[in-house]
Every structure is written in C-alpha cells, then in structure tokens.
PDB file of N, CA and C in Angstrom:
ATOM      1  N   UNK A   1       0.852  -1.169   0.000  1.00  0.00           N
ATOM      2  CA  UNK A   1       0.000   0.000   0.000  1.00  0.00           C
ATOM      3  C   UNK A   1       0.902   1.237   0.000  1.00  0.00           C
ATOM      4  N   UNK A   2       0.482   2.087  -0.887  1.00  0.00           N
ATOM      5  CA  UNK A   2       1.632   3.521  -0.804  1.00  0.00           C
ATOM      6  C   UNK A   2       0.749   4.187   0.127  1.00  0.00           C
ATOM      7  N   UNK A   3       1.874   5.301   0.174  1.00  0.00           N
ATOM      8  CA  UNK A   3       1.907   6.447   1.571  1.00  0.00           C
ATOM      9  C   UNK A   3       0.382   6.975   1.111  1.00  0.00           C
ATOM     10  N   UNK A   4       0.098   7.353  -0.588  1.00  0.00           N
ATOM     11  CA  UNK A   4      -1.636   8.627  -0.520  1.00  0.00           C
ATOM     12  C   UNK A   4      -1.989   7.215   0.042  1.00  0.00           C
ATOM     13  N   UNK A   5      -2.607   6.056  -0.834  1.00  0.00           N
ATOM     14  CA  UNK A   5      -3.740   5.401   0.075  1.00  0.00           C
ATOM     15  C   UNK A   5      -3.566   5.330   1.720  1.00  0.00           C
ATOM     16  N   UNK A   6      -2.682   5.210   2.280  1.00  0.00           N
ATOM     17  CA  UNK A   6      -2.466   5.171   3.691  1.00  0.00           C
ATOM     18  C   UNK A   6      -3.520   6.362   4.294  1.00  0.00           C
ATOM     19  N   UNK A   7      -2.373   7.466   3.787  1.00  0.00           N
ATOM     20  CA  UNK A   7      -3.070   8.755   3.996  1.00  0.00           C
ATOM     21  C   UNK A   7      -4.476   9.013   4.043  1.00  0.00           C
ATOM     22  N   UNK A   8      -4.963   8.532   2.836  1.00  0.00           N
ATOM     23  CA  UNK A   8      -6.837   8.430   2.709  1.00  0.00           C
ATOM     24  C   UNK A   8      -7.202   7.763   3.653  1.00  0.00           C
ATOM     25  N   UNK A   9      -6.765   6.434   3.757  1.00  0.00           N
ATOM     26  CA  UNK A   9      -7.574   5.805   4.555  1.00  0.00           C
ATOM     27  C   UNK A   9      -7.485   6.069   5.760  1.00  0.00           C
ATOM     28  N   UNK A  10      -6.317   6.723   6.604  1.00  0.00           N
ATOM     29  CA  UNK A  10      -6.452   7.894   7.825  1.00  0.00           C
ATOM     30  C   UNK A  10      -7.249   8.828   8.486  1.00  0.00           C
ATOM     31  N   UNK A  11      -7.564   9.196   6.535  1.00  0.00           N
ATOM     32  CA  UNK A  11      -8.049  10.408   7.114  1.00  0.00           C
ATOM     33  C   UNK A  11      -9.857  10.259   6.959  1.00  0.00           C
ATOM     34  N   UNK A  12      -9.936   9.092   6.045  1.00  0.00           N
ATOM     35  CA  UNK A  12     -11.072   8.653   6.130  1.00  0.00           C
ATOM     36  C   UNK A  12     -11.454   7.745   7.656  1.00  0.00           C
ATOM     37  N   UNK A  13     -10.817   7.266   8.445  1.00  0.00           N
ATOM     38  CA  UNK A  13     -11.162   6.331   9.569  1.00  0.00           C
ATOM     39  C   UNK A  13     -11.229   7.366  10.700  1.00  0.00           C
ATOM     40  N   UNK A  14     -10.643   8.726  10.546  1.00  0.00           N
ATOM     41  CA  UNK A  14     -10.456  10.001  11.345  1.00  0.00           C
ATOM     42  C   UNK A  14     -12.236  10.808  11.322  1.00  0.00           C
ATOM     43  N   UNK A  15     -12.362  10.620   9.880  1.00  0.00           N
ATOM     44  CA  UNK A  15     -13.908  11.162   9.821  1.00  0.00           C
ATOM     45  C   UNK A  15     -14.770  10.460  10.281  1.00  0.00           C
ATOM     46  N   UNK A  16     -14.919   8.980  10.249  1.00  0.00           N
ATOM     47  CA  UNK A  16     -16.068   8.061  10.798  1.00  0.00           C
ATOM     48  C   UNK A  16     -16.162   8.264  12.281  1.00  0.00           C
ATOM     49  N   UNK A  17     -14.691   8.327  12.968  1.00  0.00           N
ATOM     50  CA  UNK A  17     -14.638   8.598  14.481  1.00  0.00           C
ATOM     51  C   UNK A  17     -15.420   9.844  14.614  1.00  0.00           C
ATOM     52  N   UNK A  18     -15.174  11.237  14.371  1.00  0.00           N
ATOM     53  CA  UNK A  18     -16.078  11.937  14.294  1.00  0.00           C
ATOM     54  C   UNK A  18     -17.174  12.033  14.337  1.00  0.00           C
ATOM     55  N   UNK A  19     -17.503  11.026  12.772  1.00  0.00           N
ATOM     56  CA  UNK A  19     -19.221  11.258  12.547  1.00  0.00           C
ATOM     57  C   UNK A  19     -19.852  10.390  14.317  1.00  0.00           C
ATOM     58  N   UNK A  20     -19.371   9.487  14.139  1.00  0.00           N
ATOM     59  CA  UNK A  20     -19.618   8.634  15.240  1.00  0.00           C
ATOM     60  C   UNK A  20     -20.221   9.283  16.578  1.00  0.00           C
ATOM     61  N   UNK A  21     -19.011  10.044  17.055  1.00  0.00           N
ATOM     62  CA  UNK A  21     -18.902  11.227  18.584  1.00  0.00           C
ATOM     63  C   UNK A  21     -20.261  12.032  18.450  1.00  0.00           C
ATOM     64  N   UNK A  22     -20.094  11.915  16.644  1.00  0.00           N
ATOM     65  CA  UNK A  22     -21.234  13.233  16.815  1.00  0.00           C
ATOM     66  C   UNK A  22     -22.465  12.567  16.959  1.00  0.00           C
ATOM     67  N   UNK A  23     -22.692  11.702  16.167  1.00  0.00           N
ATOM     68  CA  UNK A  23     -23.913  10.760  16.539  1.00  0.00           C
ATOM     69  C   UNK A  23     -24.420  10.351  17.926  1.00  0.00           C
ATOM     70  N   UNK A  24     -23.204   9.769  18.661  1.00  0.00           N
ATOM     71  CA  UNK A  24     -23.639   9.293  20.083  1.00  0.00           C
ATOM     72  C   UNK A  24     -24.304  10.754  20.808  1.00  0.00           C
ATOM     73  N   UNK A  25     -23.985  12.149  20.566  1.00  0.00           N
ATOM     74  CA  UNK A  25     -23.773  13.113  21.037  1.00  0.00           C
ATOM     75  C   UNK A  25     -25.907  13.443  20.716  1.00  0.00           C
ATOM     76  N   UNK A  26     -26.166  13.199  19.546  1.00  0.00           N
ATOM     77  CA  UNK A  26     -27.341  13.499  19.133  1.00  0.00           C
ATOM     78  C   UNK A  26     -28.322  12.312  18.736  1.00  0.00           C
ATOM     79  N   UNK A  27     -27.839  11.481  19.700  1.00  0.00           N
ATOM     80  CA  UNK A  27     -28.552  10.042  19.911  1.00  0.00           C
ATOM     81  C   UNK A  27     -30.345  10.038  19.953  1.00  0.00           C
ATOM     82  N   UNK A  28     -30.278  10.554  20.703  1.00  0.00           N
ATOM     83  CA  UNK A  28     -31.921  11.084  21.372  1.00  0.00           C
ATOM     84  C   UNK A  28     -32.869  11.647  19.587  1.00  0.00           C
ATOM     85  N   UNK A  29     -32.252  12.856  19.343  1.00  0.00           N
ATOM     86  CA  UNK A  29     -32.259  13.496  17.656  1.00  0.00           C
ATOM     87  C   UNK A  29     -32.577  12.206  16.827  1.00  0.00           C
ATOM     88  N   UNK A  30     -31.608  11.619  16.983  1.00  0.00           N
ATOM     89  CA  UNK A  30     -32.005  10.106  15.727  1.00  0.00           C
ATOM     90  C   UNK A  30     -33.122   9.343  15.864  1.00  0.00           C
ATOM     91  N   UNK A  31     -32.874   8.817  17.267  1.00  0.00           N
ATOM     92  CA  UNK A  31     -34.024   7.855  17.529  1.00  0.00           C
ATOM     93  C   UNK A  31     -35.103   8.648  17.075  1.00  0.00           C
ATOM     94  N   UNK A  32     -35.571   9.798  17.768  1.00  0.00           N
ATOM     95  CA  UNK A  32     -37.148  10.592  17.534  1.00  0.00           C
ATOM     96  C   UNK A  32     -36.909  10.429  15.821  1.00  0.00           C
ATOM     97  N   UNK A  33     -35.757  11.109  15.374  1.00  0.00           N
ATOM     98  CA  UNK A  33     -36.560  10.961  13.544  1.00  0.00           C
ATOM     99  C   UNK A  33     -36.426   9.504  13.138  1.00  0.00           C
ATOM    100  N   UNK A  34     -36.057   8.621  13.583  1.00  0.00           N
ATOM    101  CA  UNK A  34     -36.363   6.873  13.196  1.00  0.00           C
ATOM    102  C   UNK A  34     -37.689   7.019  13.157  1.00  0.00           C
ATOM    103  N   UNK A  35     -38.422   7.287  14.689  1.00  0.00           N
ATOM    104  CA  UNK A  35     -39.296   6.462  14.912  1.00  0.00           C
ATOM    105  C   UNK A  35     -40.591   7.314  13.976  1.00  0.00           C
ATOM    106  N   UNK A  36     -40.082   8.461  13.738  1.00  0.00           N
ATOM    107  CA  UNK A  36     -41.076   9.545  12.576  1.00  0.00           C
ATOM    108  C   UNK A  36     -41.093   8.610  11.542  1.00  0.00           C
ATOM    109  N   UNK A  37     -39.865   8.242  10.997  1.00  0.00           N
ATOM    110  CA  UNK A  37     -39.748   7.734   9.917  1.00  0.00           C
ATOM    111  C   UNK A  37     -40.411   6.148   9.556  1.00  0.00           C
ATOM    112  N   UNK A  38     -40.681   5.650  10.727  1.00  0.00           N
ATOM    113  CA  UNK A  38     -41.666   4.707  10.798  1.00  0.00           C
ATOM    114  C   UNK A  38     -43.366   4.967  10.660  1.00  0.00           C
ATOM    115  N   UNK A  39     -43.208   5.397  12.420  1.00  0.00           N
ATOM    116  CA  UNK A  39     -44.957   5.429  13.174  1.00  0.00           C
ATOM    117  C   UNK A  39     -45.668   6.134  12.173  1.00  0.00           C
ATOM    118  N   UNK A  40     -45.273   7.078  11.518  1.00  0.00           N
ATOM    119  CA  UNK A  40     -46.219   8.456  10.815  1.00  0.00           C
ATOM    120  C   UNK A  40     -46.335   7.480   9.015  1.00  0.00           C
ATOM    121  N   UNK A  41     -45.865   6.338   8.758  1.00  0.00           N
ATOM    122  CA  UNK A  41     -46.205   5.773   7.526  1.00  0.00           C
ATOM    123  C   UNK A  41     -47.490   5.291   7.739  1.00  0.00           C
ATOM    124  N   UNK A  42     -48.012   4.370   8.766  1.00  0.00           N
ATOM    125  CA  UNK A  42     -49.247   3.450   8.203  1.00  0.00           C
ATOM    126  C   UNK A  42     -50.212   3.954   9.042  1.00  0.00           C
ATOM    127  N   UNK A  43     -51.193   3.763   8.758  1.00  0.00           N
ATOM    128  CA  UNK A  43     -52.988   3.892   9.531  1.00  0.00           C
ATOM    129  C   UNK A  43     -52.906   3.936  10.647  1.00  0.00           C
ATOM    130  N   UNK A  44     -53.610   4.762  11.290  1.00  0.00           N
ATOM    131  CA  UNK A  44     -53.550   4.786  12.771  1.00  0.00           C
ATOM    132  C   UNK A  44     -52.940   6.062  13.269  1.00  0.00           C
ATOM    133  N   UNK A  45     -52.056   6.545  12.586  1.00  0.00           N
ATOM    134  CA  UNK A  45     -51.255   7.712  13.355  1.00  0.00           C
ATOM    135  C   UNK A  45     -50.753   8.848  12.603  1.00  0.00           C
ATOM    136  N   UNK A  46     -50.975   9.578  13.179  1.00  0.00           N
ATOM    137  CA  UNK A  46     -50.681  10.846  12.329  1.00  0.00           C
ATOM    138  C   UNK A  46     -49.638  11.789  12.782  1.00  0.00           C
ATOM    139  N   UNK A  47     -49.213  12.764  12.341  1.00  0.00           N
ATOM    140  CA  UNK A  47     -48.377  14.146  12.680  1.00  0.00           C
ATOM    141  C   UNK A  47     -49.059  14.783  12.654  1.00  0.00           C
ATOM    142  N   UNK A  48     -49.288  16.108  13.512  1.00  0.00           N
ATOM    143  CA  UNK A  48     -49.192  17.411  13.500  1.00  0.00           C
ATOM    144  C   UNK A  48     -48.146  18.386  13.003  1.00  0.00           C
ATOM    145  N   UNK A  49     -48.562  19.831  12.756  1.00  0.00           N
ATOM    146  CA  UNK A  49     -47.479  20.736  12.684  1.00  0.00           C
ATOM    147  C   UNK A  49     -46.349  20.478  13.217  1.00  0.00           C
ATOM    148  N   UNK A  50     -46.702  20.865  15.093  1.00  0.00           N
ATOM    149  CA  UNK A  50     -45.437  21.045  15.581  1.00  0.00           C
ATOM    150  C   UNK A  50     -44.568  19.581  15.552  1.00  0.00           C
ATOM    151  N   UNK A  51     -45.339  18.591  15.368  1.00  0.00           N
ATOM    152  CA  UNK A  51     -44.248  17.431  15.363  1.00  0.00           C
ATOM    153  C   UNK A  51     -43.600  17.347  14.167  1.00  0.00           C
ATOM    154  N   UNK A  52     -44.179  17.580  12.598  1.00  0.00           N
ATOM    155  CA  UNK A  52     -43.000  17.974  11.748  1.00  0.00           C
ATOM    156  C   UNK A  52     -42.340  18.610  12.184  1.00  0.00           C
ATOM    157  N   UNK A  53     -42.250  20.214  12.084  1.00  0.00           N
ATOM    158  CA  UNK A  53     -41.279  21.129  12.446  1.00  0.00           C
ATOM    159  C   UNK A  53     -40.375  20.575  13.845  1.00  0.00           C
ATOM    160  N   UNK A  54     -40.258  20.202  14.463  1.00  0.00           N
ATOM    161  CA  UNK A  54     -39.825  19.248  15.548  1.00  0.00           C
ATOM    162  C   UNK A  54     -38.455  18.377  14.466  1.00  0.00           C
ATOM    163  N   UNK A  55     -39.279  17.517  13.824  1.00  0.00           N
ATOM    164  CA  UNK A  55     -38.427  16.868  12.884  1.00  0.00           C
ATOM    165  C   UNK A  55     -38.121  17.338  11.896  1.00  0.00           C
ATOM    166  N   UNK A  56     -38.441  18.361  11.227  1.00  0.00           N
ATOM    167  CA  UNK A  56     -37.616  19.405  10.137  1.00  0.00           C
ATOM    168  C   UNK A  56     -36.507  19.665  11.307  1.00  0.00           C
ATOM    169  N   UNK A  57     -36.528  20.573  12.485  1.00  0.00           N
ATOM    170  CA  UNK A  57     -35.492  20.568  12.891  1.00  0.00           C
ATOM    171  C   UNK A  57     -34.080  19.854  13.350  1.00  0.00           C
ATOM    172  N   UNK A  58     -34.698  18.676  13.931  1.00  0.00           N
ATOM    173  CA  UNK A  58     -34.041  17.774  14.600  1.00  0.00           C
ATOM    174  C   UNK A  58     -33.041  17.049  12.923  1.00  0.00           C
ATOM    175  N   UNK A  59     -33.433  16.887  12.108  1.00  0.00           N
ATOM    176  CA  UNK A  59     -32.721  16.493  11.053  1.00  0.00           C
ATOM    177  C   UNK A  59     -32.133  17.420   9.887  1.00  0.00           C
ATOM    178  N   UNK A  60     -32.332  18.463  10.124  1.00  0.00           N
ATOM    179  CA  UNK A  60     -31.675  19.443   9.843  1.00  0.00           C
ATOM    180  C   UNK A  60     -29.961  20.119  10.907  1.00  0.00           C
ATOM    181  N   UNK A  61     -30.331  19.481  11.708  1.00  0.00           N
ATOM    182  CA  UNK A  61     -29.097  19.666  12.851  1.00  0.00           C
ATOM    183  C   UNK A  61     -28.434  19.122  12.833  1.00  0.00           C
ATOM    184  N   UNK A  62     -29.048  17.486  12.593  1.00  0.00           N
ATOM    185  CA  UNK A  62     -27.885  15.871  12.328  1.00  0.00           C
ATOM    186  C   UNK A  62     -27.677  16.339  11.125  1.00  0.00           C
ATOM    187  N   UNK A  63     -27.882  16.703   9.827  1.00  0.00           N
ATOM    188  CA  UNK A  63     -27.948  16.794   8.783  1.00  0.00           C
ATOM    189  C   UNK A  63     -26.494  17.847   8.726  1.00  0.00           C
ATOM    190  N   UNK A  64     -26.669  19.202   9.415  1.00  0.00           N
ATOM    191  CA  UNK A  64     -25.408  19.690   9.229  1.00  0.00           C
ATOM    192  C   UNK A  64     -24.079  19.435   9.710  1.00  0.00           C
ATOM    193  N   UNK A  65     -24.744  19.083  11.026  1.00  0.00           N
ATOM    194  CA  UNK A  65     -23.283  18.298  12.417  1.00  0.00           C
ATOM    195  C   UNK A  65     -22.509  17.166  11.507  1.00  0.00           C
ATOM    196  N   UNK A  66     -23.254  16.381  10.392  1.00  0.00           N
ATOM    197  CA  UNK A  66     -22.616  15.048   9.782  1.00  0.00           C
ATOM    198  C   UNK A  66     -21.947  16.257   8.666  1.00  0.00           C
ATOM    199  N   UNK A  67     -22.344  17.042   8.186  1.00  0.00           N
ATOM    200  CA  UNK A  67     -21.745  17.913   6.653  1.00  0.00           C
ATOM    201  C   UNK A  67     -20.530  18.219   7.392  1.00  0.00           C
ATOM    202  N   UNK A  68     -20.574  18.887   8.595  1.00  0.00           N
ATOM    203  CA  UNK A  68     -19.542  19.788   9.431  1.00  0.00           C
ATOM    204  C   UNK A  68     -18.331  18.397   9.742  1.00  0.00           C
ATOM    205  N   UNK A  69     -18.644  17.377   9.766  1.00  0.00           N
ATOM    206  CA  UNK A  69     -17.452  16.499  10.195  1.00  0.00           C
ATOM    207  C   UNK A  69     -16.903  15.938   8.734  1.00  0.00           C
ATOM    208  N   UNK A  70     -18.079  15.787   8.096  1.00  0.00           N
ATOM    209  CA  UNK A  70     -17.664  14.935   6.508  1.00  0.00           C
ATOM    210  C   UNK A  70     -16.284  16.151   5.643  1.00  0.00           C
ATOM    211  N   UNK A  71     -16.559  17.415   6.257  1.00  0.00           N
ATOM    212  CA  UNK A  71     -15.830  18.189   5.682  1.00  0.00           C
ATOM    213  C   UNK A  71     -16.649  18.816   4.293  1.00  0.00           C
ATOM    214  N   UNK A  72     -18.016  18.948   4.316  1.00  0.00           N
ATOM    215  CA  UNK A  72     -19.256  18.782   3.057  1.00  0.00           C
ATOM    216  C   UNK A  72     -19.403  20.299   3.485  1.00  0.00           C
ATOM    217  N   UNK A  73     -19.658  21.345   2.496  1.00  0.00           N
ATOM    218  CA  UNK A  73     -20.930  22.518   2.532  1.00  0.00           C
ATOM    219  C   UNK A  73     -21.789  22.415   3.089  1.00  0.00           C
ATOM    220  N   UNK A  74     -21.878  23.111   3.923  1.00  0.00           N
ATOM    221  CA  UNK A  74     -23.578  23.048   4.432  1.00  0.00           C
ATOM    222  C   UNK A  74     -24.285  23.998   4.447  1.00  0.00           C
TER     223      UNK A  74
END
C-alpha cells in the first residue's frame, strides 16, 4: 500500500470517528426521527405541525453536524 492510500484511509477512519462522537452526542435526535420515519407511515397515526417542524429541525441539525465532520458545505 503507498503512503496517498495510507493517507486516505487515515483520514477517512479520522472522519467516521467523528461522525460517530457526533452521533452518540445526538442520539436522542435520531431515535425521535427513526421512529417519525416509521410510526407516521401506516394507519392509525398521524403528525401534526409542531411534530414535523420538531423533525424538520431535529434532522436538519444531524444533517449539518454530519456535513460539518464529513468536511461537506452546508
């Protein structure tokens, strides 16, 4: 293996640790938009406003915190 792939793969195993920290950090954030991303599909249950906007936010936050570590625009 030469020194760039080394390098990449450094600096790529450097970003997953990151994304990771940041994840455990906004644990709570995920689970709630999982379980959106489930409960609110079939019969029986619905959303309101504030519970979208709730989850517009909440994945808009993971959404940038992961851009901000990936090294991505946000």
């Amino acid at each position: 293996m030469n020194a760039l792939v080394k390098e990449w793969i450094s600096k790529a195993e450097g970003d997953l640790v990151c994304v990771r920290r940041e994840c455990r950090a906004r644990k709570e954030q995920l689970q709630l938009l999982d379980a959106y991303s489930v409960a609110f599909r079939y019969p029986g249950a619905s959303a309101n406003r504030d519970i979208a906007l709730t989850a517009q936010k909440y994945y808009q936050s993971v959404r940038t915190a992961c851009r901000i570590q990936l090294h991505l625009p946000t």
